[in-house]
N, C-alpha and C. Protein backbone atom coordinates (compact mmCIF):
# COMPACT_ATOMS: atom_id res chain seq x y z
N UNK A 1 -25.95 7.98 32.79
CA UNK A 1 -26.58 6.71 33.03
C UNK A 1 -27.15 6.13 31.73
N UNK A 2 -27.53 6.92 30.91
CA UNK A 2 -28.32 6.55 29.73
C UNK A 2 -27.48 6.07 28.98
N UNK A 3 -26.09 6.34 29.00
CA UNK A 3 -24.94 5.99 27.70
C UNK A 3 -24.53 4.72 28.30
N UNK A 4 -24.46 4.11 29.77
CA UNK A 4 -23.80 3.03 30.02
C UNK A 4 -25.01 1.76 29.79
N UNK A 5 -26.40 2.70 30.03
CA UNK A 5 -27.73 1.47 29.23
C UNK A 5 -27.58 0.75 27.92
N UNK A 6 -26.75 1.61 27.14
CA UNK A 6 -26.99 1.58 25.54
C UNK A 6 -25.81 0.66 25.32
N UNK A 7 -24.77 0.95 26.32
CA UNK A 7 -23.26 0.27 26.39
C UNK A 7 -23.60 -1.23 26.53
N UNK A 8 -24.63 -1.23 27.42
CA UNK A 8 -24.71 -2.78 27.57
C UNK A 8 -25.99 -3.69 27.03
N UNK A 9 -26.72 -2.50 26.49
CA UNK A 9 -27.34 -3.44 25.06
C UNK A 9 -26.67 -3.81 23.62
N UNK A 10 -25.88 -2.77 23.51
CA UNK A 10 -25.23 -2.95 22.43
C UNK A 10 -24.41 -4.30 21.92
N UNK A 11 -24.02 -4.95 22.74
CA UNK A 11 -23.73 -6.66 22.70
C UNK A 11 -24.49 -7.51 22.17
N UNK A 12 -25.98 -7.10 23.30
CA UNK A 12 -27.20 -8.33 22.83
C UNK A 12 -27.71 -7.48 21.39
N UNK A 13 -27.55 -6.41 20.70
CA UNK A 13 -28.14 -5.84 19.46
C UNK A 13 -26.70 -6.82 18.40
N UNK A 14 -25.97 -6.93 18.75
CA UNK A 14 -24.85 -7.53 18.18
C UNK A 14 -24.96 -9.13 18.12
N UNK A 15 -25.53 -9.36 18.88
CA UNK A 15 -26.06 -10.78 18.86
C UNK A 15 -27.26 -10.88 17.96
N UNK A 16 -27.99 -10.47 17.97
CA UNK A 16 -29.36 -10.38 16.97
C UNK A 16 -29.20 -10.39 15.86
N UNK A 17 -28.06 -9.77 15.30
CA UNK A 17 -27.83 -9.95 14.07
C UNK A 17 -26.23 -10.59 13.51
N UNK A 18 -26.39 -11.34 13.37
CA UNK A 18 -25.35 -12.19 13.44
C UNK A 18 -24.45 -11.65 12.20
N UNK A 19 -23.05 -12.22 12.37
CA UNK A 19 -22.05 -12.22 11.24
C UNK A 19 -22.35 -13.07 10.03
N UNK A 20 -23.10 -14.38 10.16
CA UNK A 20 -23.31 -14.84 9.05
C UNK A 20 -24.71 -14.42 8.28
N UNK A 21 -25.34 -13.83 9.11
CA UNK A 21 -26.49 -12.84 8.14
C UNK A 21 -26.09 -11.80 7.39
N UNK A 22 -25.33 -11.59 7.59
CA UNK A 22 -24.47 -10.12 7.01
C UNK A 22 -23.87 -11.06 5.66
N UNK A 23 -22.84 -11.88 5.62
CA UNK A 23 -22.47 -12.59 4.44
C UNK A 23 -23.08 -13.36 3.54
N UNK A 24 -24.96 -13.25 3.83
CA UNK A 24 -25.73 -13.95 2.74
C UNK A 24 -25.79 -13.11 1.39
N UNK A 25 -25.22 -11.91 1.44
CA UNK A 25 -25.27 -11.04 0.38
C UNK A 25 -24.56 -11.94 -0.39
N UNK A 26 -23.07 -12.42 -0.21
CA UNK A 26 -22.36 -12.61 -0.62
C UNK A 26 -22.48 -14.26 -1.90
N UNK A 27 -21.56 -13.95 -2.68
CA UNK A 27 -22.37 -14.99 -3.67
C UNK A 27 -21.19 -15.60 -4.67
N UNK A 28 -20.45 -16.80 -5.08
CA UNK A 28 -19.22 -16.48 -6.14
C UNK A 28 -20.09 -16.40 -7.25
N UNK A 29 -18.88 -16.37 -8.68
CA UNK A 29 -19.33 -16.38 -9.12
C UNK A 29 -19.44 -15.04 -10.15
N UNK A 30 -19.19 -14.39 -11.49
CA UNK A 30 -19.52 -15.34 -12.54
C UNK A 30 -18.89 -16.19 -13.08
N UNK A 31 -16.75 -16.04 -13.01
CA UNK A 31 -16.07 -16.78 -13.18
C UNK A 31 -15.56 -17.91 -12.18
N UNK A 32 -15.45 -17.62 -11.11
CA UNK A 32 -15.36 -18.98 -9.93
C UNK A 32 -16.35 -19.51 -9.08
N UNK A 33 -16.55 -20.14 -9.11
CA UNK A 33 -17.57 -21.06 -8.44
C UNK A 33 -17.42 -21.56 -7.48
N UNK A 34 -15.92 -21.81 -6.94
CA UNK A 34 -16.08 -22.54 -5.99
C UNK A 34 -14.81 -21.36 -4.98
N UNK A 35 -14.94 -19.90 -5.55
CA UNK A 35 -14.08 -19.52 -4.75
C UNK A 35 -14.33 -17.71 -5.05
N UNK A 36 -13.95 -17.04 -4.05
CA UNK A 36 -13.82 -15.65 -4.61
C UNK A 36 -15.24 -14.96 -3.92
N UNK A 37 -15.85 -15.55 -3.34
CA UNK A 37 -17.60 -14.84 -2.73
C UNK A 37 -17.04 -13.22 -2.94
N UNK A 38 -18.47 -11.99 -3.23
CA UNK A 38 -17.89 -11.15 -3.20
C UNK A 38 -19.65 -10.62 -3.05
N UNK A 39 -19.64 -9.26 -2.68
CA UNK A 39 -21.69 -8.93 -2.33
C UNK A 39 -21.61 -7.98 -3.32
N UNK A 40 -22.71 -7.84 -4.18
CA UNK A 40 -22.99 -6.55 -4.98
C UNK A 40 -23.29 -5.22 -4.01
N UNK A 41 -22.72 -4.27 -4.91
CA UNK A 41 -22.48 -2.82 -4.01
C UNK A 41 -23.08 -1.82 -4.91
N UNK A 42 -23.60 -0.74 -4.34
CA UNK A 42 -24.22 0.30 -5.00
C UNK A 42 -23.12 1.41 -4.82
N UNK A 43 -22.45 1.63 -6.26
CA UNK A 43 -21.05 1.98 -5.96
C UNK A 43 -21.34 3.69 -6.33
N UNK A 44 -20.59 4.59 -6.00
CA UNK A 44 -20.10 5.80 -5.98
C UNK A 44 -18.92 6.25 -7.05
N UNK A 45 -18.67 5.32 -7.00
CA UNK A 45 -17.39 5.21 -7.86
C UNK A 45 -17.52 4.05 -9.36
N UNK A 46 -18.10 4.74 -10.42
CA UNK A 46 -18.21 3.70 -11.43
C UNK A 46 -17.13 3.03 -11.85
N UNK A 47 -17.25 1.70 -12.75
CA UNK A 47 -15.70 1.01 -13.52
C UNK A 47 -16.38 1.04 -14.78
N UNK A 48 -15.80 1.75 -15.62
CA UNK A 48 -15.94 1.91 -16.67
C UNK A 48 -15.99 -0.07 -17.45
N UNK A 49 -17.00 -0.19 -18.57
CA UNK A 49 -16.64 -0.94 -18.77
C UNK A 49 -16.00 -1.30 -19.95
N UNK A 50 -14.69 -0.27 -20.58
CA UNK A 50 -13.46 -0.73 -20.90
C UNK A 50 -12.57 -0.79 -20.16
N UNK A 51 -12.36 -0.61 -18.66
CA UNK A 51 -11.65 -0.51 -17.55
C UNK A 51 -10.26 -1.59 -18.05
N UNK A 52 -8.84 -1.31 -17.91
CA UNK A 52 -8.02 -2.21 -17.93
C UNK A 52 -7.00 -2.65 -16.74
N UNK A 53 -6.52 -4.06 -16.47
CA UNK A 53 -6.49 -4.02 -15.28
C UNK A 53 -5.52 -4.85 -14.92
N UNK A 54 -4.33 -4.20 -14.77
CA UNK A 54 -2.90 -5.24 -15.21
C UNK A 54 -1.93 -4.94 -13.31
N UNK A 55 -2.47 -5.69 -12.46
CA UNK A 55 -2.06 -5.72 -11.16
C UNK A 55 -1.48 -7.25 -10.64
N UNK A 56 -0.32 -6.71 -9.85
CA UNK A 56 0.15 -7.99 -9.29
C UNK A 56 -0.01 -8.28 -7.04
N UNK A 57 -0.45 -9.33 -7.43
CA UNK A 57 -0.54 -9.45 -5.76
C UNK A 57 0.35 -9.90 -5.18
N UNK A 58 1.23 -9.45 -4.08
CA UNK A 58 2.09 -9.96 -3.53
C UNK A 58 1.58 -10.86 -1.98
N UNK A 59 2.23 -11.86 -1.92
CA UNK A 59 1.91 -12.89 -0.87
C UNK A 59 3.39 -13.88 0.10
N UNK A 60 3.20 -13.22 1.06
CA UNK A 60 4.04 -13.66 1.72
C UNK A 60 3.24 -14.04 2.94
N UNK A 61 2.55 -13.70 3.20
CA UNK A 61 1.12 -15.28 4.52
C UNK A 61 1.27 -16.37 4.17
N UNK A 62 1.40 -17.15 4.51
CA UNK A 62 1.28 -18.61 4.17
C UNK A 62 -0.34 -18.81 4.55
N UNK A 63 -0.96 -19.24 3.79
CA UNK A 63 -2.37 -20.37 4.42
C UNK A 63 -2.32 -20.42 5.36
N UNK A 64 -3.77 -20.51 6.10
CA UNK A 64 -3.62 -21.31 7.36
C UNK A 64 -4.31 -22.76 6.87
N UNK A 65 -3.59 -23.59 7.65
CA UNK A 65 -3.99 -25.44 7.60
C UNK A 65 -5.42 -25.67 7.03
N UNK A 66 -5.25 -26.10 5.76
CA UNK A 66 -6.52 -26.86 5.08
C UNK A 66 -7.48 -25.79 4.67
N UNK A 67 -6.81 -24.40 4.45
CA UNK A 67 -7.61 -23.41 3.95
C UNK A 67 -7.16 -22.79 2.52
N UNK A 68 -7.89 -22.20 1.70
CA UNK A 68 -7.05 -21.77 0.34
C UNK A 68 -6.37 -20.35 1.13
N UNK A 69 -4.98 -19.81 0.70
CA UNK A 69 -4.50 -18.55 1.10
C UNK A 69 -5.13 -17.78 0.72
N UNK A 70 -5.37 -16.59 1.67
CA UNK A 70 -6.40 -15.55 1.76
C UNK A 70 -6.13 -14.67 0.28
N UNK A 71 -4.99 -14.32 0.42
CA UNK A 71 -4.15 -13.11 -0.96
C UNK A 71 -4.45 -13.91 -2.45
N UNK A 72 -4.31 -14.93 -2.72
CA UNK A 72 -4.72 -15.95 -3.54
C UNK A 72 -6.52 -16.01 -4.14
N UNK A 73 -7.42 -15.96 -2.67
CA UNK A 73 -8.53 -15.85 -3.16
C UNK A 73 -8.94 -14.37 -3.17
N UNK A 74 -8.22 -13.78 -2.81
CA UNK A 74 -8.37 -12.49 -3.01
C UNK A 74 -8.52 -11.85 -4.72
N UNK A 75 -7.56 -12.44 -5.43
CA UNK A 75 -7.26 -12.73 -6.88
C UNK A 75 -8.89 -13.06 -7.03
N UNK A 76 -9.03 -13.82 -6.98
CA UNK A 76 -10.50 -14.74 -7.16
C UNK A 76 -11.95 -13.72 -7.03
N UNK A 77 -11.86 -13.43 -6.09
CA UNK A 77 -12.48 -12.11 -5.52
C UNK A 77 -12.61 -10.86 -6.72
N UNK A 78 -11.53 -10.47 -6.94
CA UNK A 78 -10.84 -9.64 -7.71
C UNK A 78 -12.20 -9.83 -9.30
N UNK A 79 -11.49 -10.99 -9.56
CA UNK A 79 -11.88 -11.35 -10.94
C UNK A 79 -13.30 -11.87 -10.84
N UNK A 80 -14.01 -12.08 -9.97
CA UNK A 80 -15.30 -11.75 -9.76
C UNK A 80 -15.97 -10.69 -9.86
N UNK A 81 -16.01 -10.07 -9.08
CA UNK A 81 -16.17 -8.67 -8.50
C UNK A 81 -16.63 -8.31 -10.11
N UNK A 82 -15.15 -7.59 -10.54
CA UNK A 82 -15.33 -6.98 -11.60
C UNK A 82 -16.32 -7.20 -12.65
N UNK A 83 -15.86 -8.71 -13.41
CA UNK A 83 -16.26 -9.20 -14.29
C UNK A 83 -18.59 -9.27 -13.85
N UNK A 84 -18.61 -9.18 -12.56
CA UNK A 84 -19.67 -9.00 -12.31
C UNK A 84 -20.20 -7.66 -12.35
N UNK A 85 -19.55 -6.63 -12.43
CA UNK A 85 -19.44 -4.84 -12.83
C UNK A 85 -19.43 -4.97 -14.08
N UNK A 86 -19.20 -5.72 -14.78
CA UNK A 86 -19.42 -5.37 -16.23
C UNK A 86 -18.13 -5.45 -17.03
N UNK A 87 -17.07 -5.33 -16.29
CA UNK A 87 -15.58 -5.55 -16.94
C UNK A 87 -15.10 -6.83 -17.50
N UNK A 88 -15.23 -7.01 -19.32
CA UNK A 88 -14.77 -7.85 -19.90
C UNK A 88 -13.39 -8.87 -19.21
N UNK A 89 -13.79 -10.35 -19.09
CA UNK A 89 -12.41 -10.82 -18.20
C UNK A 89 -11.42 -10.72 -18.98
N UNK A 90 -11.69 -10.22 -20.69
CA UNK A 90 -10.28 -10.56 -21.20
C UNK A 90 -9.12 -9.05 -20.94
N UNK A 91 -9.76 -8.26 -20.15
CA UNK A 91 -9.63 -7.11 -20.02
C UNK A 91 -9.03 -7.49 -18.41
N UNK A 92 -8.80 -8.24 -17.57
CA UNK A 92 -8.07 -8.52 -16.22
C UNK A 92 -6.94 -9.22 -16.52
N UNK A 93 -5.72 -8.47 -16.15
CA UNK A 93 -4.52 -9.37 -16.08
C UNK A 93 -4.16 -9.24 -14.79
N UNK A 94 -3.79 -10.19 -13.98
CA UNK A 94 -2.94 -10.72 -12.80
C UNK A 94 -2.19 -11.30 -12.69
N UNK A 95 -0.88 -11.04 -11.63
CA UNK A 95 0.29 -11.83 -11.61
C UNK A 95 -0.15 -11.77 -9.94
N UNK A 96 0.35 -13.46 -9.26
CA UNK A 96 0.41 -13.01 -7.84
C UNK A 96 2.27 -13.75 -7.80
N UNK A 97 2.73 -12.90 -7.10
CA UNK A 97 3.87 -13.14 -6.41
C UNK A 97 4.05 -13.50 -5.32
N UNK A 98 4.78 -14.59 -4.94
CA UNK A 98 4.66 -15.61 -3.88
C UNK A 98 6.10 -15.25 -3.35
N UNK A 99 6.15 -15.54 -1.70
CA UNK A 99 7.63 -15.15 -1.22
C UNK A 99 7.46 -15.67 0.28
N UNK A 100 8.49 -15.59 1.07
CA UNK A 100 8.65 -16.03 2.25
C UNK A 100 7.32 -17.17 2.51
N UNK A 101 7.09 -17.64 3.71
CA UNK A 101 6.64 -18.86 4.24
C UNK A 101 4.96 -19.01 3.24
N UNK A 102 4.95 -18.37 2.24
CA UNK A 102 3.66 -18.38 1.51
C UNK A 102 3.91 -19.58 0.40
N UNK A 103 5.61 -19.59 0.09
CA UNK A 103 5.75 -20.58 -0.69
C UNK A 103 4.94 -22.03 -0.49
N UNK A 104 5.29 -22.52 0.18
CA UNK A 104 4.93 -23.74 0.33
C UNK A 104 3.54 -24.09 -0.46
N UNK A 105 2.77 -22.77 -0.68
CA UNK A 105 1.19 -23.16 -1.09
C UNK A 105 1.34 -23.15 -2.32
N UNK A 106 2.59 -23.08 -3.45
CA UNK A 106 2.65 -23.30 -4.66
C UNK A 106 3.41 -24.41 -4.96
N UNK A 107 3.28 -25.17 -4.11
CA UNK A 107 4.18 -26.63 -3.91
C UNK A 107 3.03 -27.62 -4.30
N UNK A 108 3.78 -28.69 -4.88
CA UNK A 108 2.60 -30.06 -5.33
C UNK A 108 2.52 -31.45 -4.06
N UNK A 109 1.50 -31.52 -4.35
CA UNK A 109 0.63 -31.91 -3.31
C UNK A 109 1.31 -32.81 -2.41
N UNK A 110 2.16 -33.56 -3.05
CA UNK A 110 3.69 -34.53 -2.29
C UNK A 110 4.25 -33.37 -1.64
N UNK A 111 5.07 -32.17 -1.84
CA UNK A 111 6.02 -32.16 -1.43
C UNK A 111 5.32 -30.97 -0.20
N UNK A 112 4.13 -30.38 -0.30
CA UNK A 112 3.19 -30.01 0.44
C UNK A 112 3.05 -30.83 1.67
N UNK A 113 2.48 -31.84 1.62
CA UNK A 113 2.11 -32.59 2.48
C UNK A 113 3.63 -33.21 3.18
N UNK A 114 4.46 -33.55 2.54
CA UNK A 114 5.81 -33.75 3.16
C UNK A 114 6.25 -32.73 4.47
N UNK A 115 5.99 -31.53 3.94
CA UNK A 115 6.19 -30.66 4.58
C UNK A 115 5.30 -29.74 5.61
N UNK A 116 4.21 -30.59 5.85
CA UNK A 116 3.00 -29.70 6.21
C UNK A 116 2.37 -30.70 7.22
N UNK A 117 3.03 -31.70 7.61
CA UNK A 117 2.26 -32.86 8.67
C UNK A 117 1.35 -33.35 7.68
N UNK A 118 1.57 -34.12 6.76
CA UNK A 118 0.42 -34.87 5.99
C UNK A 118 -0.69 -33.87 5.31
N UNK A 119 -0.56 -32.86 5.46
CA UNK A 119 -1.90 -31.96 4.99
C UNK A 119 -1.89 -31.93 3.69
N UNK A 120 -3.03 -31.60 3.33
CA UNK A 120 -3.69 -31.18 2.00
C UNK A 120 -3.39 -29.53 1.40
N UNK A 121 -2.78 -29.17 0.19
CA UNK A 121 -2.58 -27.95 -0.05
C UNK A 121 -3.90 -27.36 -0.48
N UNK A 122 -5.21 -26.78 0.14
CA UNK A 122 -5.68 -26.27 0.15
C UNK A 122 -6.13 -25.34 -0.82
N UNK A 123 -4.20 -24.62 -1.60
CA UNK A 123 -4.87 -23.71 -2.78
C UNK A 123 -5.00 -24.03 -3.66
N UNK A 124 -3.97 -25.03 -4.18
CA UNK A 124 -4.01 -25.59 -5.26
C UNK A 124 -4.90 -25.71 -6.61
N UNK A 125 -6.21 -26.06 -5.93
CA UNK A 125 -7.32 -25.77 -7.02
C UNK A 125 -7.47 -24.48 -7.51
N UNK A 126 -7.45 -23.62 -6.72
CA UNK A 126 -7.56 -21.72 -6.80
C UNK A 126 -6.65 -21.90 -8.15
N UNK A 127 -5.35 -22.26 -7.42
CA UNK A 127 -4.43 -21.86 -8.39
C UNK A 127 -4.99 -22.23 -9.91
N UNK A 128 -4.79 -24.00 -9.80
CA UNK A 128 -4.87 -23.92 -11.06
C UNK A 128 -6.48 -23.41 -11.89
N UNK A 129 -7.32 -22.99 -11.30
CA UNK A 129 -8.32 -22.49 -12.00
C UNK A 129 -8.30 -20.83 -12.13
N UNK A 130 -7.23 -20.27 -11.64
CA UNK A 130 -6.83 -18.53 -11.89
C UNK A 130 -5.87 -19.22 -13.15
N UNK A 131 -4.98 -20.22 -12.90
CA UNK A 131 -3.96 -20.52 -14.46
C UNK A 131 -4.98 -20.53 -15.19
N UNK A 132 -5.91 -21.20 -15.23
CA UNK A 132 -6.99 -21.28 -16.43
C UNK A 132 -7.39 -19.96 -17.16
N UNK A 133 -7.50 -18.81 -16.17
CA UNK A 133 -7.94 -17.98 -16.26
C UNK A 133 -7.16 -17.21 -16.87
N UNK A 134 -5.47 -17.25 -17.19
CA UNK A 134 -4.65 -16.08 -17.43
C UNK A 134 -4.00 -16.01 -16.31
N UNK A 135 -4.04 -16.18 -15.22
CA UNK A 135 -3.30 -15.41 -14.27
C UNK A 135 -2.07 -16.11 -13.97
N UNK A 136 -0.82 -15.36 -13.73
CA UNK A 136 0.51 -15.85 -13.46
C UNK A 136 1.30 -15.65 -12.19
N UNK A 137 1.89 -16.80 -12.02
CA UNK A 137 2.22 -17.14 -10.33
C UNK A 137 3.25 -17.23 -10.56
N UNK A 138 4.06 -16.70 -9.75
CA UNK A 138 6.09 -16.79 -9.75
C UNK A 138 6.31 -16.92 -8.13
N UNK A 139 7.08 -17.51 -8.16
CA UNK A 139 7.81 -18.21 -7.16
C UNK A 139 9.52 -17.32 -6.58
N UNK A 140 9.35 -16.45 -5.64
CA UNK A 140 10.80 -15.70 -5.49
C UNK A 140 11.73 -16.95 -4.91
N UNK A 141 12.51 -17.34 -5.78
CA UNK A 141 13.83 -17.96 -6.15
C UNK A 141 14.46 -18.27 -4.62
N UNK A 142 14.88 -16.86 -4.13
CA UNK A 142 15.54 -16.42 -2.74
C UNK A 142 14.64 -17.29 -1.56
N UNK A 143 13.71 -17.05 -1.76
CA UNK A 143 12.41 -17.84 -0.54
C UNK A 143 12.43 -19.20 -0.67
N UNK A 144 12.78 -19.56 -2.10
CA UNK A 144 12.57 -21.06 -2.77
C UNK A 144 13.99 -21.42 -2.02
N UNK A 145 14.96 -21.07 -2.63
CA UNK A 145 16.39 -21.57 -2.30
C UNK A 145 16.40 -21.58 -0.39
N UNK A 146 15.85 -21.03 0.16
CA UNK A 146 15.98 -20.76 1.73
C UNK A 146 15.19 -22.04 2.13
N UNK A 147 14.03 -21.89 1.71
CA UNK A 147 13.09 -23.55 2.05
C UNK A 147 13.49 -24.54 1.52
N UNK A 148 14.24 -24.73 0.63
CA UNK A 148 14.83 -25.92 0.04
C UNK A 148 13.11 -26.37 -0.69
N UNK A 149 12.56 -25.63 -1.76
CA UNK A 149 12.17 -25.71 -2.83
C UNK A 149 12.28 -25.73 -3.96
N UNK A 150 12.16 -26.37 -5.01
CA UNK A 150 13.05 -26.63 -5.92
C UNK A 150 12.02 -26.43 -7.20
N UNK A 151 12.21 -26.06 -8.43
CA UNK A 151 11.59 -26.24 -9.63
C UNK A 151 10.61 -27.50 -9.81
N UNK A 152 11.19 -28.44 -9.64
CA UNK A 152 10.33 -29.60 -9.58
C UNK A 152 9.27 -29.58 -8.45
N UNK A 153 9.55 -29.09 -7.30
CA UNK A 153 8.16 -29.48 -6.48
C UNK A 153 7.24 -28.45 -6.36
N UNK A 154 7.40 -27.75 -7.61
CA UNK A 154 5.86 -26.50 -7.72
C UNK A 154 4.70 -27.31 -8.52
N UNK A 155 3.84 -26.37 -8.20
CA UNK A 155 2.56 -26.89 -9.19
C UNK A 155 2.67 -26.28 -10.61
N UNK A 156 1.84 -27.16 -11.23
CA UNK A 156 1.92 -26.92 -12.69
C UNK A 156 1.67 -25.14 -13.30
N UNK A 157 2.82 -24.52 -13.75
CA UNK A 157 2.28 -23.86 -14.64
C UNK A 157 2.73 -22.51 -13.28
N UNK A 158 3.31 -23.31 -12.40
CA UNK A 158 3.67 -21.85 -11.43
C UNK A 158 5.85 -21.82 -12.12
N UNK A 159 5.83 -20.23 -12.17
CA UNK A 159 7.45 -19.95 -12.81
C UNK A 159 8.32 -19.75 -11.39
N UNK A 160 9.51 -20.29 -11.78
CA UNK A 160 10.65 -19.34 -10.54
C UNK A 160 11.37 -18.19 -10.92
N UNK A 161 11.11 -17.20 -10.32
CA UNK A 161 11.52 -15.61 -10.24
C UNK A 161 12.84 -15.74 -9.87
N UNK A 162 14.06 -14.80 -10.05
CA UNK A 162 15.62 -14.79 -9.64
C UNK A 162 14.71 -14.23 -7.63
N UNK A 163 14.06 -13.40 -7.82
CA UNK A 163 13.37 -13.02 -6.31
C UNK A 163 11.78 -12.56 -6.59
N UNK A 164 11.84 -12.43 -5.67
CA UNK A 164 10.01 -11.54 -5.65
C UNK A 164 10.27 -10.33 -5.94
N UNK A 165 11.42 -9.66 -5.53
CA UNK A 165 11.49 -8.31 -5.75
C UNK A 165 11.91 -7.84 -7.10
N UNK A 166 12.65 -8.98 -8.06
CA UNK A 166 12.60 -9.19 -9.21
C UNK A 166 11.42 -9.31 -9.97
N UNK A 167 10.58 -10.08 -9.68
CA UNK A 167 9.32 -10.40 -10.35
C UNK A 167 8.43 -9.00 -10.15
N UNK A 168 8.49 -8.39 -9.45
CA UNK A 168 7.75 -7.16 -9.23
C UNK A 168 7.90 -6.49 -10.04
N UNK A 169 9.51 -5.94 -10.09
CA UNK A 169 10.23 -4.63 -10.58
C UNK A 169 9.81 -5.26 -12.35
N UNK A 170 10.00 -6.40 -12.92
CA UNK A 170 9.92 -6.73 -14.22
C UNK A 170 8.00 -6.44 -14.61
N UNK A 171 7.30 -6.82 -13.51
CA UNK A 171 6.39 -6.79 -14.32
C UNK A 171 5.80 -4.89 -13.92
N UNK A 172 6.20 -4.65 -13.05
CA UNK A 172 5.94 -2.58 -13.10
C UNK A 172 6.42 -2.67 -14.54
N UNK A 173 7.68 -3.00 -15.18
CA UNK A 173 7.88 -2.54 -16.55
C UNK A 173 7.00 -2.76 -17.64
N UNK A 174 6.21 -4.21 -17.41
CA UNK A 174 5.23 -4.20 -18.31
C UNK A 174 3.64 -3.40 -17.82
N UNK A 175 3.98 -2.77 -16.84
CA UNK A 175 2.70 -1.94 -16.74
C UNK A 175 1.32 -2.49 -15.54
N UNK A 176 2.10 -3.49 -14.88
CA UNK A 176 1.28 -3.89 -13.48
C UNK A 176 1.18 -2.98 -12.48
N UNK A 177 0.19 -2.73 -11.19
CA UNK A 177 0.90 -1.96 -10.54
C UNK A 177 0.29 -3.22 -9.52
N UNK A 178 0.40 -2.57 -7.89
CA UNK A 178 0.89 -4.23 -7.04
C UNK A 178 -0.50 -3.43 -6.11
N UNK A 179 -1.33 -4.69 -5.96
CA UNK A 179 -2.41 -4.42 -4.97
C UNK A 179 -2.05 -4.24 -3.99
N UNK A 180 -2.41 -3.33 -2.90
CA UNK A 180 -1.83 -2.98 -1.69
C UNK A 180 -2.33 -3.69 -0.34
N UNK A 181 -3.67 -4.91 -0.86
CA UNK A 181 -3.64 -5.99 0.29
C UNK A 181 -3.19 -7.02 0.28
């Protein structure tokens, strides 16, 4: 009897403290400002701070409508985080690799919205303020050629890959390894 009491407080204790009380930790910021929130942690696991950090994100989610893509600010996240641990940013390299229905969010803002019911590409800014940052965006070719995307309707400063699985395998050679979210 006592365990099915606790069963059905446990809801209203779940109510009391809400989900957005829990994310006031959270803060961007030192390099993005308008993206990347991340909470300081009392870690177990130190990062050295010569730590070096040469990872590529792969993204095949597309956005959801009028939002920046999750894998994208994840990057953002990334280069927060750290650089807030103490890890020099010139010391973060990132590549994110873009593929299946994710393309579209490295498309310019015409050919986005052409294709998207009038919408707004959402990442766009991310993007180009991770370009600012160093970070490099490729476009798998194969995904491009299937959507009928073309060189011209990417955003500035994003490359086309022969594939994603190309762009991967080339940059493991220069010493990336591929985040596993």
């Amino acid at each position: 009897m006592r365990k099915l009491g606790l069963v059905l407080w446990l809801p209203l204790i779940a109510l009391a403290h809400p989900a957005s009380a829990q994310m006031d930790n959270f803060k961007t910021g030192p390099v993005f400002q308008d993206f990347g929130a991340t909470a300081p942690v009392q870690t177990d696991v130190p990062v050295a701070q010569d730590a070096q950090f040469n990872i590529a994100f792969d993204v095949a989610t597309a956005a959801e409508p009028d939002k920046i893509n999750r894998t994208i600010e994840s990057a953002t996240r990334f280069i927060n985080m750290h650089v807030a641990a103490g890890v020099p940013e010139k010391n973060i390299h990132l590549a994110i690799v873009v593929h299946g229905g994710a393309a579209f969010d490295l498309t310019s803002p015409e050919f986005f919205a052409a294709h998207k019911d009038g919408r707004t590409n959402a990442s766009a800014a991310a993007i180009a303020q991770l370009q600012e940052h160093g970070v490099d965006f490729y476009l798998c070719g194969q995904s491009a050629a299937a959507l009928g995307i073309t060189n011209a309707d990417l955003l500035p400063g994003v490359r086309m890959a022969l594939s994603a699985m190309t762009a991967h395998a080339l940059l493991q050679q220069q010493g990336y390894t591929i985040n596993p979210f």
